[in-house]
Protein backbone atom coordinates (compact mmCIF):
# COMPACT_ATOMS: atom_id res chain seq x y z
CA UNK A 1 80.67 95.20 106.68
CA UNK A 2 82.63 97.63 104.62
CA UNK A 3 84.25 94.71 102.22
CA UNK A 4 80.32 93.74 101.30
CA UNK A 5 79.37 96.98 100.03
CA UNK A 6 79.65 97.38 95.98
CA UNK A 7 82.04 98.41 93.87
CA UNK A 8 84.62 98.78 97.12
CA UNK A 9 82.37 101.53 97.75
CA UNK A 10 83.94 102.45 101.12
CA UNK A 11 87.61 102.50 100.31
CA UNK A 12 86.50 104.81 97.47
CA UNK A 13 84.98 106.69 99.54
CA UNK A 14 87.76 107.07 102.86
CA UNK A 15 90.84 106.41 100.70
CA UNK A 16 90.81 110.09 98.25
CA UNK A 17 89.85 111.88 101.84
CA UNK A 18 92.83 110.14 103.78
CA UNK A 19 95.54 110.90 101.01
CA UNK A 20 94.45 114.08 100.81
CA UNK A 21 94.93 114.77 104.31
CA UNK A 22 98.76 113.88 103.83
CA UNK A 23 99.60 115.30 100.74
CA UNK A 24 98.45 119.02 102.67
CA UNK A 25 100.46 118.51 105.60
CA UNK A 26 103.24 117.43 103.71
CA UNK A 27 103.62 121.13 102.22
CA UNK A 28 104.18 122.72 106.16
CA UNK A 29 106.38 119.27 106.45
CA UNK A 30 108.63 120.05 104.09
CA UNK A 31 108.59 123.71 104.33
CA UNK A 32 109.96 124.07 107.98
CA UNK A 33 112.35 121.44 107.42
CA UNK A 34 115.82 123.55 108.48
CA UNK A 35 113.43 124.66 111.58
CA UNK A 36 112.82 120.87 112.28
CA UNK A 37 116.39 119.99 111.89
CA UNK A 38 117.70 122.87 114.52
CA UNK A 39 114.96 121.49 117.06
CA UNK A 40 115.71 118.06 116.91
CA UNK A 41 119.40 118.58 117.13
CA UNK A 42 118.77 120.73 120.36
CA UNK A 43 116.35 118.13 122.25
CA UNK A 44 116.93 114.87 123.20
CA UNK A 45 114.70 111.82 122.14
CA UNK A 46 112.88 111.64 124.72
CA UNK A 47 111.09 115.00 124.43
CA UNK A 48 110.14 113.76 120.89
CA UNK A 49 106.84 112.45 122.70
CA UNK A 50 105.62 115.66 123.10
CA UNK A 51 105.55 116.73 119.05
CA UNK A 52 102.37 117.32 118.03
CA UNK A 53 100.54 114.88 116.37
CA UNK A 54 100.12 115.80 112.75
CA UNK A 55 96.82 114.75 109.96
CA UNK A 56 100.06 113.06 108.13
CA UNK A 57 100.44 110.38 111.12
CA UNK A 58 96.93 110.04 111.62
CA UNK A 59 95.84 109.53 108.07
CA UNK A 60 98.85 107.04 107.32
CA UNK A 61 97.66 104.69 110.21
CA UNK A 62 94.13 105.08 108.75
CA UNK A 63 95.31 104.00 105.63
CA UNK A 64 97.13 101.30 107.28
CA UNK A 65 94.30 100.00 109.12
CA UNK A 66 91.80 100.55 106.63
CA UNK A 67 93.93 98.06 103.95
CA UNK A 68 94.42 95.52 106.74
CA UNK A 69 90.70 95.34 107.89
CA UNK A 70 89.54 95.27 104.09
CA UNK A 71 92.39 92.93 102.53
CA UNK A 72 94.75 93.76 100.08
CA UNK A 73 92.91 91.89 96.93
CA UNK A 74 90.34 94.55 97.09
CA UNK A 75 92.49 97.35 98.66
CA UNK A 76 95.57 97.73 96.56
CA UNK A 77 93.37 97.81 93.09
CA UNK A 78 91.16 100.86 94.59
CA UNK A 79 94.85 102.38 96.46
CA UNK A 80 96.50 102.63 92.78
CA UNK A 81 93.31 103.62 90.84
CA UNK A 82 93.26 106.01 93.07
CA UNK A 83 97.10 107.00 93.53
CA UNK A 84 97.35 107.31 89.29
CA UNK A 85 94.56 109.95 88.83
């Protein structure tokens, strides 16, 4: 359904809302790295499961699954018209 609609209208659509989802969280990402690094050095992997879930993770599998389900012929054109403004 969402390959038939014009002008890759839904990948225009999801794709600017999903980056910017990631580009914010990548700001508190990077600016509690030294805090990250401490925690992780004092836990073991296995308590890794228990991190919160962040927009970052959730809008990069988005993205994923959106430019599987569509196809990259009419993804990646949209993804880099997109990426370059």
């Amino acid at each position: 359904m969402c390959r038939k609609l014009e002008n890759d209208a839904y990948t225009r659509g999801a794709l600017p809302i999903l980056m910017q989802m990631m580009f914010n969280d990548v700001n508190d990402m990077m600016g509690s790295v030294q805090e990250w690094e401490s925690k992780s050095d004092s836990n073991n992997v296995n308590s890794s499961m228990d991190d919160d879930i962040r927009n970052f993770d959730v809008a990069g599998d988005a993205i994923k699954r959106l430019s599987g389900a569509i196809g990259a012929k009419k993804f990646l054109p949209v993804f880099f018209e997109i990426l370059g403004t």
